[in-house]
Protein backbone atom coordinates (compact mmCIF):
# COMPACT_ATOMS: atom_id res chain seq x y z
CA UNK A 1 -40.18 -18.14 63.84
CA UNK A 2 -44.25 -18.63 63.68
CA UNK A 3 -44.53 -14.92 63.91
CA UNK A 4 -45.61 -14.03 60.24
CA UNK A 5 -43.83 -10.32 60.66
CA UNK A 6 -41.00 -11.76 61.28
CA UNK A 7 -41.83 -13.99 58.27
CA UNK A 8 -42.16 -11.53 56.47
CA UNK A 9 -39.16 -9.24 56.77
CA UNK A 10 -37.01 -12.74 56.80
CA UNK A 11 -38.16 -12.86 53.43
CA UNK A 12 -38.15 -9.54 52.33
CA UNK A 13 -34.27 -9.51 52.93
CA UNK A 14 -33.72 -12.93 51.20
CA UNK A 15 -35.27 -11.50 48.34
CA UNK A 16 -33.52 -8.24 48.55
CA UNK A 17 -29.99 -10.04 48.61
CA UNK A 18 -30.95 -11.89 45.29
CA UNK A 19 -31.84 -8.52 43.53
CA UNK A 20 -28.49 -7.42 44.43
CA UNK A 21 -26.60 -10.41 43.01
CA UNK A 22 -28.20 -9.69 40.43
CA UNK A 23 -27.54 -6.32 39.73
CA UNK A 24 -23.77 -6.80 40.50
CA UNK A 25 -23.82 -9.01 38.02
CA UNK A 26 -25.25 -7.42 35.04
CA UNK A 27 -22.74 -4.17 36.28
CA UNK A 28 -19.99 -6.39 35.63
CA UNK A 29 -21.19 -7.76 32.74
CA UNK A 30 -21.36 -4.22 31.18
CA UNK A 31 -18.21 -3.52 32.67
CA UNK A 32 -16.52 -6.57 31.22
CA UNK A 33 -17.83 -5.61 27.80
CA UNK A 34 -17.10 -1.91 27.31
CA UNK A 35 -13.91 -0.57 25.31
CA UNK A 36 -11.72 0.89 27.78
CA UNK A 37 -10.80 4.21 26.80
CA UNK A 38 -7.80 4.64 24.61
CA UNK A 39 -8.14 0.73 24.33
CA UNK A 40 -7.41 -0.76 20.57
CA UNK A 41 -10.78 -1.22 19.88
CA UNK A 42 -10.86 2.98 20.05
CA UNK A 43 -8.57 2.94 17.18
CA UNK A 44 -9.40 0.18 14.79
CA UNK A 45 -11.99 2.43 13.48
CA UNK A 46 -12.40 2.14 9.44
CA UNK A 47 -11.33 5.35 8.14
CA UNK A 48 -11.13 6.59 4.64
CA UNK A 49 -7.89 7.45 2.19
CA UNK A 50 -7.25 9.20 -0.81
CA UNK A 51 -3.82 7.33 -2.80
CA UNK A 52 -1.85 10.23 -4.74
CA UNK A 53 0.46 8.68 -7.58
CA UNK A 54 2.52 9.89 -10.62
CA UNK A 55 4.10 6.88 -12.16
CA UNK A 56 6.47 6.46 -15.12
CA UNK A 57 4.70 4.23 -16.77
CA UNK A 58 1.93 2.66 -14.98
CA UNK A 59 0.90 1.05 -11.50
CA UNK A 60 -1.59 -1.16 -9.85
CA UNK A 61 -2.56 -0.56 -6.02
CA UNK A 62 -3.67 -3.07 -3.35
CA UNK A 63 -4.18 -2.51 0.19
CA UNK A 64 -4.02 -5.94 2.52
CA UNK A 65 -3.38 -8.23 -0.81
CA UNK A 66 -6.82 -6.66 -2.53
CA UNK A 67 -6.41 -4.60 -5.36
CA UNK A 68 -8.29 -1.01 -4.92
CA UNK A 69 -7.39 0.00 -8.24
CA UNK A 70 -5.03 0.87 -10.96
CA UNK A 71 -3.02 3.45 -13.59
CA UNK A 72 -6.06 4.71 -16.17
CA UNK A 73 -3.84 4.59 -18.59
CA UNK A 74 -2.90 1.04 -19.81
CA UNK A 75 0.65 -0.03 -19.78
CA UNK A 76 0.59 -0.07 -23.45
CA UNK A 77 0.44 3.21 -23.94
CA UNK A 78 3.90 4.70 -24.82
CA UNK A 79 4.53 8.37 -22.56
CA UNK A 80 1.92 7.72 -20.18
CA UNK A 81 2.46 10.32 -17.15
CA UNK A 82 -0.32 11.17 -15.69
CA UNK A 83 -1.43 10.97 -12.00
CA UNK A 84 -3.93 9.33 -10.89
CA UNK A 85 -6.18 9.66 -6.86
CA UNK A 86 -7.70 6.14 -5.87
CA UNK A 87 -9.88 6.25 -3.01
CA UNK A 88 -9.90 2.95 -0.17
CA UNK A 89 -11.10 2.26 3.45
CA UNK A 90 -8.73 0.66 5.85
CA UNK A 91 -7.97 0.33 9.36
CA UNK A 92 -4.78 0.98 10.69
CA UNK A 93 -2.31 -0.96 10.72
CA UNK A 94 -2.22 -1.60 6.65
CA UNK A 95 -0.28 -2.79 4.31
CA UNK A 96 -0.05 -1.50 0.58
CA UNK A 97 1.40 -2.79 -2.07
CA UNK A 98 2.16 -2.11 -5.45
CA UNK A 99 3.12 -3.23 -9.04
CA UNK A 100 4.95 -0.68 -10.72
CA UNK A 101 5.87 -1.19 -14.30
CA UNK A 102 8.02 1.34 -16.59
CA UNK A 103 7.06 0.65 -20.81
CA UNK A 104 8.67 -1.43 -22.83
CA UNK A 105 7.60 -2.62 -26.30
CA UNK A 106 8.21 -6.32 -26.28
CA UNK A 107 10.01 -8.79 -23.79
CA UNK A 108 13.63 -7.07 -25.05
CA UNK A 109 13.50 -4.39 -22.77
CA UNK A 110 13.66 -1.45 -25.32
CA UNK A 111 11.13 0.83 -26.71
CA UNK A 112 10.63 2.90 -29.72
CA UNK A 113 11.78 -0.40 -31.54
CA UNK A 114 12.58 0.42 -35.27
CA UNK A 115 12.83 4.25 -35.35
CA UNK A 116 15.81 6.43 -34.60
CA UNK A 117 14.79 6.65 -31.09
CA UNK A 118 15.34 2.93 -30.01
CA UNK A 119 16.50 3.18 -26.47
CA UNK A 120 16.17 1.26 -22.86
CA UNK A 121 13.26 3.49 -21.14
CA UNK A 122 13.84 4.20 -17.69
CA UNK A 123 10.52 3.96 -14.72
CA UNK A 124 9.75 5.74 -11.48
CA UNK A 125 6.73 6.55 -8.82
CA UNK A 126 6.01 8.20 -6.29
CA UNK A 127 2.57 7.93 -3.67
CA UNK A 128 1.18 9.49 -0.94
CA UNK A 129 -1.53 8.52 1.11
CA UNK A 130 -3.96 11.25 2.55
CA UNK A 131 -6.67 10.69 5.54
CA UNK A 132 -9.71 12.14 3.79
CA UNK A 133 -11.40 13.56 6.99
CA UNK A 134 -8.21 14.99 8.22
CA UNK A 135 -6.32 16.16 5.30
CA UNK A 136 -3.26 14.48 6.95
CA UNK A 137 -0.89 12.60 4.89
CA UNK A 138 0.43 9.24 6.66
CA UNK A 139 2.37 7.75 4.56
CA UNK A 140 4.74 8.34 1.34
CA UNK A 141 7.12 6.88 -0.77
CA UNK A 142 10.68 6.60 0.65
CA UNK A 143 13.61 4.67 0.89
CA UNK A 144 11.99 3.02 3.83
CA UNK A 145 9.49 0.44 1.38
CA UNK A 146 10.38 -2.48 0.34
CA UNK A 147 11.54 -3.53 -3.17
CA UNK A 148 11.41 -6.45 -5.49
CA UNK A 149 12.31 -6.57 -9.22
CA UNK A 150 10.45 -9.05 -10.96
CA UNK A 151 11.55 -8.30 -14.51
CA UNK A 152 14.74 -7.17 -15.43
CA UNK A 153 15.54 -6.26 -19.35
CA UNK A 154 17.88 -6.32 -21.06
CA UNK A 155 20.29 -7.99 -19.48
CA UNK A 156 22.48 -7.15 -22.02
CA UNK A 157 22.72 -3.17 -22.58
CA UNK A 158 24.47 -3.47 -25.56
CA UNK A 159 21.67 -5.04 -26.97
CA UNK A 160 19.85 -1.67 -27.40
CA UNK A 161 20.66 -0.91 -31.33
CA UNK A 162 19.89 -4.30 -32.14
CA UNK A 163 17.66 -4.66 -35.21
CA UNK A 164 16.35 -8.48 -33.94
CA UNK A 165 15.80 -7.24 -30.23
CA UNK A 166 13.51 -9.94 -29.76
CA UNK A 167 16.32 -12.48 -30.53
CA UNK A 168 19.38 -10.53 -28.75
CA UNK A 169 18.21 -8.75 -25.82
CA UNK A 170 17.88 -11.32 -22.88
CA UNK A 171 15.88 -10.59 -20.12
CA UNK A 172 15.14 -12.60 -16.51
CA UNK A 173 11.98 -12.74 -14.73
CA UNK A 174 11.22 -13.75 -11.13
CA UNK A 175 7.48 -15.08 -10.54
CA UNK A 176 5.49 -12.92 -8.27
CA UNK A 177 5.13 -14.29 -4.81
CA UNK A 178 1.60 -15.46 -3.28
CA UNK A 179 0.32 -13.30 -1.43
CA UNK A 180 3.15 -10.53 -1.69
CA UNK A 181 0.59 -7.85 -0.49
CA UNK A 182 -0.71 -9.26 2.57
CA UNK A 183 0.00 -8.12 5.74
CA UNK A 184 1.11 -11.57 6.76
CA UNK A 185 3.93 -11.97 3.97
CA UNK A 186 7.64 -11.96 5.23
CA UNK A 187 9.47 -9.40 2.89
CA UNK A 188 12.73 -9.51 4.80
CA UNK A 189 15.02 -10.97 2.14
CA UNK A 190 13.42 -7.66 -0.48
CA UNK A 191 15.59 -5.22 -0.56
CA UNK A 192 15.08 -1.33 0.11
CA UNK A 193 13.83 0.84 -2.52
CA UNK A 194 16.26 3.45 -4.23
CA UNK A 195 14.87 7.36 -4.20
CA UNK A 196 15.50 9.57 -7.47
CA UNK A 197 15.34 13.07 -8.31
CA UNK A 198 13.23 14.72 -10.15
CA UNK A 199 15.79 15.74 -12.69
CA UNK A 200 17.41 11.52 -13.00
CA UNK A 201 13.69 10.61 -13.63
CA UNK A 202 12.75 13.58 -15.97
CA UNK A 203 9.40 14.41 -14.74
CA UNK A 204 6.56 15.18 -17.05
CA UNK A 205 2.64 16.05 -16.97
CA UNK A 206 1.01 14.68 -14.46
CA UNK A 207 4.03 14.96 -11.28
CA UNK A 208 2.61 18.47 -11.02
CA UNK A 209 -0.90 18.09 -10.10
CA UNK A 210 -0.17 17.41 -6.98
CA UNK A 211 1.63 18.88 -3.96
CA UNK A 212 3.86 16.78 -2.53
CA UNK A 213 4.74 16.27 1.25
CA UNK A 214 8.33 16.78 2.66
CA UNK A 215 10.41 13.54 2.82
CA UNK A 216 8.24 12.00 -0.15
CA UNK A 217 10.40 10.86 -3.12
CA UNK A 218 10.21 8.97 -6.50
CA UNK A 219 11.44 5.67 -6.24
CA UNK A 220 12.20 2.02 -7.95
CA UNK A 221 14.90 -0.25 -7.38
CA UNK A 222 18.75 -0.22 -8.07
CA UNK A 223 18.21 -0.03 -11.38
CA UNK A 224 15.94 2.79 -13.25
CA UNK A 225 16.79 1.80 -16.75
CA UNK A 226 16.92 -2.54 -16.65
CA UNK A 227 14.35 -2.73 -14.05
CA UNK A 228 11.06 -2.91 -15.62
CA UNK A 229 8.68 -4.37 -13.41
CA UNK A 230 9.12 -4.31 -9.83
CA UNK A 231 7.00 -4.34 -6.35
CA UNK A 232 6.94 -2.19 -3.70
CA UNK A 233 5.33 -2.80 -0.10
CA UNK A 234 5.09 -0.69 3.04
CA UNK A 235 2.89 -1.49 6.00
CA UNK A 236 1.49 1.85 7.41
CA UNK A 237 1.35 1.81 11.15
CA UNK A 238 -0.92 4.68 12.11
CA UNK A 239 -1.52 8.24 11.52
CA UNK A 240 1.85 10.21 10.92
């Protein structure tokens, strides 16, 4: 092996074989690394949404337990109707959640307190949720969301021509549960929502500014009068 040509191309080829465990190894590397297509990564893309609600009386919305916005109109405005568009970014899957409360005066339940009028109010909502870039809607408000009444009032209908309904109307509220708009929360033992005509609700300004997709109802619990406050959640899978 004193010949230096032979030397040589011994070393030439040593060196060669390096360069290719080398290169095999970066090609892996890249390989290893790269989204496969189709692969989740190709669909956990953030993507934009437009929220389309009518509520009787007023709503606050939160996507994966943060709130992304609420009713203009405060809840203590009396015949507040109007519909309101809330923009978010998300990535599918998401969960949103919301707090829907129907007007009442004072803890009794009733509204109008003092006049002629004095009556239990009833509530109702109804959302859809629009992909801006597509147009598509992906999700709406059915019977398939989840329900939980945290105020109930009154208890005791009879209450409602009461002239002390502060004193005789009884009411019961349940606290709001941590973290009820998560992803992560457990909502097994809530109970389905309820879906209501247009007519049982009595629609006003506001329902009609919109056009609203097939299968998409207004809904609240059991209970459209007594039910006051209540939550609704839905986790939204993908793209419809």
């Amino acid at each position: 092996m004193s010949n230096p040509l032979i030397l040589l191309i011994v070393d030439y080829f040593k060196h060669t074989k390096l360069l290719m465990r080398k290169f095999i190894a970066v090609l892996l590397l890249i390989t290893f690394l790269s989204p496969l297509p189709n692969s989740t990564a190709a669909t956990s893309s953030t993507l934009s949404f437009n929220a389309e609600v009518w509520a009787d009386n007023w709503f606050a919305l939160y996507v994966n337990g943060k709130k992304v916005g609420e009713d203009s109109v405060p809840i203590t405005t009396e015949k507040s109707f109007n519909s309101s568009k809330i923009k978010f970014t998300a990535t599918y899957p998401f969960t949103i959640g919301i707090i829907a409360k129907d007007y009442t005066a004072n803890s009794s339940g009733l509204e109008y307190i003092g006049t002629s009028r004095q009556q239990i109010g009833d509530g109702g909502i109804i959302i859809q949720i629009r992909e801006i870039s597509s147009g598509k809607v992906v999700a709406y408000s059915s019977k398939d969301w989840k329900v939980l009444v945290v105020n109930k009032a009154p208890v005791n209908a009879d209450c409602v021509k009461s002239k002390n309904p502060t004193v005789d109307c009884k009411y019961i509220n349940t606290p709001i549960p941590n973290g009820w708009a998560t992803t992560a929360y457990k909502d097994s033992t809530w109970k389905s929502a309820s879906e209501y005509s247009k007519v049982a609700v009595g629609v006003k300004e506001g329902y009609f500014d919109y056009t609203w997709t097939s299968g998409s109802s207004i809904v609240w619990s059991t209970n459209l009068k007594l039910d006051n406050t209540i939550l609704l959640r839905k986790i939204i899978t993908s793209g419809r």
